[in-house]
N, C-alpha and C. Protein backbone atom coordinates (compact mmCIF):
# COMPACT_ATOMS: atom_id res chain seq x y z
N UNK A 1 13.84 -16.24 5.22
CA UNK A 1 14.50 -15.02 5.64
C UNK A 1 14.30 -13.96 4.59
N UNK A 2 13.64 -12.70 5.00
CA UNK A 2 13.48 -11.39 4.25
C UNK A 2 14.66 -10.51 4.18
N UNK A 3 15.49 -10.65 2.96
CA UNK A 3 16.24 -9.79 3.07
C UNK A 3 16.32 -8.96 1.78
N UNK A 4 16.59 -7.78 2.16
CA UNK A 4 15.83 -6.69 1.12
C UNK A 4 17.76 -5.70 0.45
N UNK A 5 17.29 -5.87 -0.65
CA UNK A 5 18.73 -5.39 -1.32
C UNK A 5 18.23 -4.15 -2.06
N UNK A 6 19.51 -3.96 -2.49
CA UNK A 6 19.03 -2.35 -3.61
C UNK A 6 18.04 -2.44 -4.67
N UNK A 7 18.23 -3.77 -5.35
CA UNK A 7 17.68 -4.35 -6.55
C UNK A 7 16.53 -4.77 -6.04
N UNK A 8 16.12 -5.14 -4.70
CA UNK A 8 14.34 -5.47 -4.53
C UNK A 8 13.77 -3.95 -3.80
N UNK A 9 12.82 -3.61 -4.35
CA UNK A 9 11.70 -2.76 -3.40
C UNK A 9 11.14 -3.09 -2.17
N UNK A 10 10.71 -2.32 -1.40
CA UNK A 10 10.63 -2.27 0.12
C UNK A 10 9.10 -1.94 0.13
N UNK A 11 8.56 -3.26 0.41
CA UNK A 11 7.25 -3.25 0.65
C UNK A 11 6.37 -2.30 1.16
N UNK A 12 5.27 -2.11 1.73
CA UNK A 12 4.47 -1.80 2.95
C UNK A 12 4.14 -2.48 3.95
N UNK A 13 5.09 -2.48 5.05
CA UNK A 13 4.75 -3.48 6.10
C UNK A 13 4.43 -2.92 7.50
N UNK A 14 3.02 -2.66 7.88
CA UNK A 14 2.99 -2.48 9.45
C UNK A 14 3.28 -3.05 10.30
N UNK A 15 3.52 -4.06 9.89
CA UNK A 15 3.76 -5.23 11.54
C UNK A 15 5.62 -4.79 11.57
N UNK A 16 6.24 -4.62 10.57
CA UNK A 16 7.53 -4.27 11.40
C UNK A 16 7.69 -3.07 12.00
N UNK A 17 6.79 -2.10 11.94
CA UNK A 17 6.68 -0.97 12.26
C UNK A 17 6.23 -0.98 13.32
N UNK A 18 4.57 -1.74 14.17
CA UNK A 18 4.67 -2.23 14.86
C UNK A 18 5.33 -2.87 16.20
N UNK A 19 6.23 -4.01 15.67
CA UNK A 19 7.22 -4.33 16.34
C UNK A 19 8.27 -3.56 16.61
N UNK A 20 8.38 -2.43 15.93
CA UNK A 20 10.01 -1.72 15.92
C UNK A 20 9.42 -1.47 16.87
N UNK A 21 8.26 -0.85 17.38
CA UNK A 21 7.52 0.41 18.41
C UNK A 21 7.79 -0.46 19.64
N UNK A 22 6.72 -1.77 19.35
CA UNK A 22 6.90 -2.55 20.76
C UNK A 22 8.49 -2.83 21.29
N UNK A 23 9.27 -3.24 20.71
CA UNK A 23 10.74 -3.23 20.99
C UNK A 23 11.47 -2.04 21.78
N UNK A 24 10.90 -1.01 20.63
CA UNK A 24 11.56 -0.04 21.22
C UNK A 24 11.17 0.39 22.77
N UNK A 25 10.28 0.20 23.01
CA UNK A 25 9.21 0.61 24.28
C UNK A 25 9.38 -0.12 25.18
N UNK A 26 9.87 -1.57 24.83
CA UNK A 26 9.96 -2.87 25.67
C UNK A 26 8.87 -3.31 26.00
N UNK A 27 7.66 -3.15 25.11
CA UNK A 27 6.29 -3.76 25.67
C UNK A 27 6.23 -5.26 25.69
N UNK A 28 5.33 -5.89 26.03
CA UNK A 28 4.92 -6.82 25.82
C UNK A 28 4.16 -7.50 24.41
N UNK A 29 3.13 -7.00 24.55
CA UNK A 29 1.96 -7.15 23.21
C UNK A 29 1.49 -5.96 22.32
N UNK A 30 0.53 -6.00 21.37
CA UNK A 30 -0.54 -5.35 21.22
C UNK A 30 -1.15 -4.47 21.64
N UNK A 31 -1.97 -4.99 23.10
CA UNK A 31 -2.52 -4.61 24.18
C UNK A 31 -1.66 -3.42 24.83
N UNK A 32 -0.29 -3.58 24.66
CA UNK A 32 -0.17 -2.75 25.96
C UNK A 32 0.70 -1.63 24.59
N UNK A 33 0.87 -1.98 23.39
CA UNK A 33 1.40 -0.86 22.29
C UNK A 33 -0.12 0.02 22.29
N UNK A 34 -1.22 -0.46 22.44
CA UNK A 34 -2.49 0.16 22.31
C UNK A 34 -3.03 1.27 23.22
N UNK A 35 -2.27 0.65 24.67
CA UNK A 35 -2.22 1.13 25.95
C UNK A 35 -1.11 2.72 26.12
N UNK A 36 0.48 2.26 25.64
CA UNK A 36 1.00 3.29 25.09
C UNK A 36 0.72 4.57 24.43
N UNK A 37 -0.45 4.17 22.89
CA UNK A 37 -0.57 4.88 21.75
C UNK A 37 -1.66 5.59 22.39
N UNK A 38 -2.29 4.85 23.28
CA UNK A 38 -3.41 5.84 23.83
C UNK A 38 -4.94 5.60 22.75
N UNK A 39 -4.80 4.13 22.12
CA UNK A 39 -5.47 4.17 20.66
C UNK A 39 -6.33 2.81 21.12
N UNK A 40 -7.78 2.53 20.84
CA UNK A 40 -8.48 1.26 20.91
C UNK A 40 -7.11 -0.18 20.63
N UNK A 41 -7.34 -1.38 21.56
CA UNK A 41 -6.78 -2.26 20.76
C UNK A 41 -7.25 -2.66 19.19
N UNK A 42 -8.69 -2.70 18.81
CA UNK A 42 -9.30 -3.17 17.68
C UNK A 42 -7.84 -2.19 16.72
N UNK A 43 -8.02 -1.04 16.76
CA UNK A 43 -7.21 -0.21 16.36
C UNK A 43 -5.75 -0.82 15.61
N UNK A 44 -4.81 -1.66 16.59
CA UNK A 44 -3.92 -2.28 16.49
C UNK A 44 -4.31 -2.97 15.26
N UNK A 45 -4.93 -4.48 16.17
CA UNK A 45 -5.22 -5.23 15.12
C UNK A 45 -5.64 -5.06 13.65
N UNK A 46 -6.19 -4.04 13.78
CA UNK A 46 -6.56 -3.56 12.20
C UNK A 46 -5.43 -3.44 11.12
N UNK A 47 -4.30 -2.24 11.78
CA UNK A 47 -3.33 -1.94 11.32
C UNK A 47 -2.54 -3.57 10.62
N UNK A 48 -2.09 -4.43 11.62
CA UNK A 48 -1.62 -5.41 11.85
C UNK A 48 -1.97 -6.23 10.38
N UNK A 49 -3.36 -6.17 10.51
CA UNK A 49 -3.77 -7.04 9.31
C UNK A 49 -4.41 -6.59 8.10
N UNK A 50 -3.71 -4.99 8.25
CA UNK A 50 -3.79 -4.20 6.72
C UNK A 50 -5.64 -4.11 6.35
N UNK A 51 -6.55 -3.98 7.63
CA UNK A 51 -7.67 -3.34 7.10
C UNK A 51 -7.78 -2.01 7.40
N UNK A 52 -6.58 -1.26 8.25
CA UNK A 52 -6.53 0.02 8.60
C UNK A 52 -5.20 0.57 8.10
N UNK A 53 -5.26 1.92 7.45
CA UNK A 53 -3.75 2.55 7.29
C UNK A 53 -3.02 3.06 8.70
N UNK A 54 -2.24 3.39 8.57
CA UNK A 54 -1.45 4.07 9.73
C UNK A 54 -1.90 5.52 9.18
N UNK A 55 -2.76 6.24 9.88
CA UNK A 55 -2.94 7.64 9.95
C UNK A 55 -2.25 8.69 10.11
N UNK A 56 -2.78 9.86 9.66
CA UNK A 56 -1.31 10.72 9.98
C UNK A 56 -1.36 11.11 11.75
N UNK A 57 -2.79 11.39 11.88
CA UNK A 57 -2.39 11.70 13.65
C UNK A 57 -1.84 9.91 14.26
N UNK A 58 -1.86 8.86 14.29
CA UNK A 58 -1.53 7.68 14.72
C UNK A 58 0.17 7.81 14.37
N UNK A 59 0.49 8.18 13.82
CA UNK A 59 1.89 8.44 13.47
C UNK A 59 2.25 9.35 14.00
N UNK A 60 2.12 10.96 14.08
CA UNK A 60 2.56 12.03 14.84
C UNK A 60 2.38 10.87 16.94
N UNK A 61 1.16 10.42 17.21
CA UNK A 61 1.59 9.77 18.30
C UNK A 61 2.34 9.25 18.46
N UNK A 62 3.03 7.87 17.46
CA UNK A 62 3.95 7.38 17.22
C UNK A 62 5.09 8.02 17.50
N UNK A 63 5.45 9.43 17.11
CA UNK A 63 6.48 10.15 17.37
C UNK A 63 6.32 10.43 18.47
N UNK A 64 5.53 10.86 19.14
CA UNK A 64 5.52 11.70 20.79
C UNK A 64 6.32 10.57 21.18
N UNK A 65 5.55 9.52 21.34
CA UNK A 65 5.85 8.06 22.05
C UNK A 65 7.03 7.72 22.45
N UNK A 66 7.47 7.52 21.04
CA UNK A 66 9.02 6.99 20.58
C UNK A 66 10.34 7.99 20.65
N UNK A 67 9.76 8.65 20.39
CA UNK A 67 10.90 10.06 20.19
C UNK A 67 11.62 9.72 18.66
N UNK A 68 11.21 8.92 17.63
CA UNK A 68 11.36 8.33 16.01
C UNK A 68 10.80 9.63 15.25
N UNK A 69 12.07 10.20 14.23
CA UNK A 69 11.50 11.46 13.76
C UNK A 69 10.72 10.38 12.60
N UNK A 70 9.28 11.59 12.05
CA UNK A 70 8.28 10.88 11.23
C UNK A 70 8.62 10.18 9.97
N UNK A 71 9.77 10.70 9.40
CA UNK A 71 10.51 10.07 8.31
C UNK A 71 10.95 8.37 8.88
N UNK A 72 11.61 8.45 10.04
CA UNK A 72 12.38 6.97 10.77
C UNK A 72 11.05 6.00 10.60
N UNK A 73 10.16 6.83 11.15
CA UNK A 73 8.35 5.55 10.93
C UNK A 73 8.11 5.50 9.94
N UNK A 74 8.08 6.62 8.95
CA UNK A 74 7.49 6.27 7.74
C UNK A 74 8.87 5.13 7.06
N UNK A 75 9.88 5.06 6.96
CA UNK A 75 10.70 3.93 6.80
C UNK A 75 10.45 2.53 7.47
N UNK A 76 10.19 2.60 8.65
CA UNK A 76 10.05 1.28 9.28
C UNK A 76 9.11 0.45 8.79
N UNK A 77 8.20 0.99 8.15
CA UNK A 77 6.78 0.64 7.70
C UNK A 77 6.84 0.62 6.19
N UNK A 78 8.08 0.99 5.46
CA UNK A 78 8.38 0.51 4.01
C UNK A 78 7.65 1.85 3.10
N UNK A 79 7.29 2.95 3.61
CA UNK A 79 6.82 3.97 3.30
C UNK A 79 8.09 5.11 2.54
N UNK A 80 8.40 4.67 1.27
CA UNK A 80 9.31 5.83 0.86
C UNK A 80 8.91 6.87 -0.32
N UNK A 81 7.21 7.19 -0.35
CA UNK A 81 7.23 8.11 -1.08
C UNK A 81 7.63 9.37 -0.95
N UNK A 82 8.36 10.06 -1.80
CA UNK A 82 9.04 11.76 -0.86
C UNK A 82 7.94 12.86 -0.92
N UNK A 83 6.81 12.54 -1.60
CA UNK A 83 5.69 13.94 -1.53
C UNK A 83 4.28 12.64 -1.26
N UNK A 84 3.48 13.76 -0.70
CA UNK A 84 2.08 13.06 -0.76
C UNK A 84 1.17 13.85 -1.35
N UNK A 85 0.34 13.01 -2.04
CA UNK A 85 -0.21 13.71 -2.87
C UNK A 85 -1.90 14.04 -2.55
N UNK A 86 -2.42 15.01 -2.29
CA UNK A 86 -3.96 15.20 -1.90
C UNK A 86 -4.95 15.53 -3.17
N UNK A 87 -6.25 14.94 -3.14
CA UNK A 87 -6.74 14.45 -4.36
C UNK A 87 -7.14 15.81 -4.46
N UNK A 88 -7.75 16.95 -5.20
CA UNK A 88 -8.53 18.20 -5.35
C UNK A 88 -9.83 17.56 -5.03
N UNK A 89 -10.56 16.81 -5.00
CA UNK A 89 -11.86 16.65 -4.36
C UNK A 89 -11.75 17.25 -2.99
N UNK A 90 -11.23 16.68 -2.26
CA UNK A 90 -10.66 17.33 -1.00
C UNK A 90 -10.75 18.63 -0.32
N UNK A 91 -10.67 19.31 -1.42
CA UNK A 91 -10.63 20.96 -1.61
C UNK A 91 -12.35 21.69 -1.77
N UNK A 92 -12.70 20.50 -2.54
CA UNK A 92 -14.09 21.11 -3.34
C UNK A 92 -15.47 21.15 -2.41
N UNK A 93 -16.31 21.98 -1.78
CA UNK A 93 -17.56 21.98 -1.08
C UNK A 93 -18.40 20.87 -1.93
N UNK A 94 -19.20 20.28 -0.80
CA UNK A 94 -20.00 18.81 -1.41
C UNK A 94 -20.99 19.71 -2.01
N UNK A 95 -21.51 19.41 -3.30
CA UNK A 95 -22.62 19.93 -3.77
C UNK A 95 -24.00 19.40 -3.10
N UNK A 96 -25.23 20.18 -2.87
CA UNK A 96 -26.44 19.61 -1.98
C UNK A 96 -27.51 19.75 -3.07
């Protein structure tokens, strides 16, 4: 049993995030959270097994979906940084 106190940190977990969605929705599987999100199943599975992040547009869907303001997802999913930070490469034209 996972139980998370003041004194432990709160992982990164998609699959409860995941599941909160399917629950909340009353889906069935995967398949039909994929069907919902409007997103490939491979898509899912990826997330699921942490070779894909949760994106920022995959999350704004998340919200249409659910009606979960983006803060409630970014919690469900163990996500509590309060700023994000964008690298300045980002900014910079690729040199040719």
């Amino acid at each position: 049993m996972n139980v998370h106190t003041e004194s432990s940190p709160v992982k990164y977990d998609p699959d409860h995030l995941l599941a909160s969605i399917i629950g909340k929705l009353k889906l069935k599987n995967d398949a039909a959270l994929s069907r919902a999100l409007e997103v490939a199943p491979p898509v899912i599975s990826k997330i699921r097994h942490r070779r894909l992040p949760v994106g920022a547009s995959l999350l704004i869907r998340m919200h249409e979906v659910t009606d979960l303001s983006i803060a409630e997802l970014r919690s469900l999913m163990g996500d509590r940084r309060n700023k994000f930070r964008i690298s300045d490469k980002q900014f910079k034209p690729r040199e040719h």
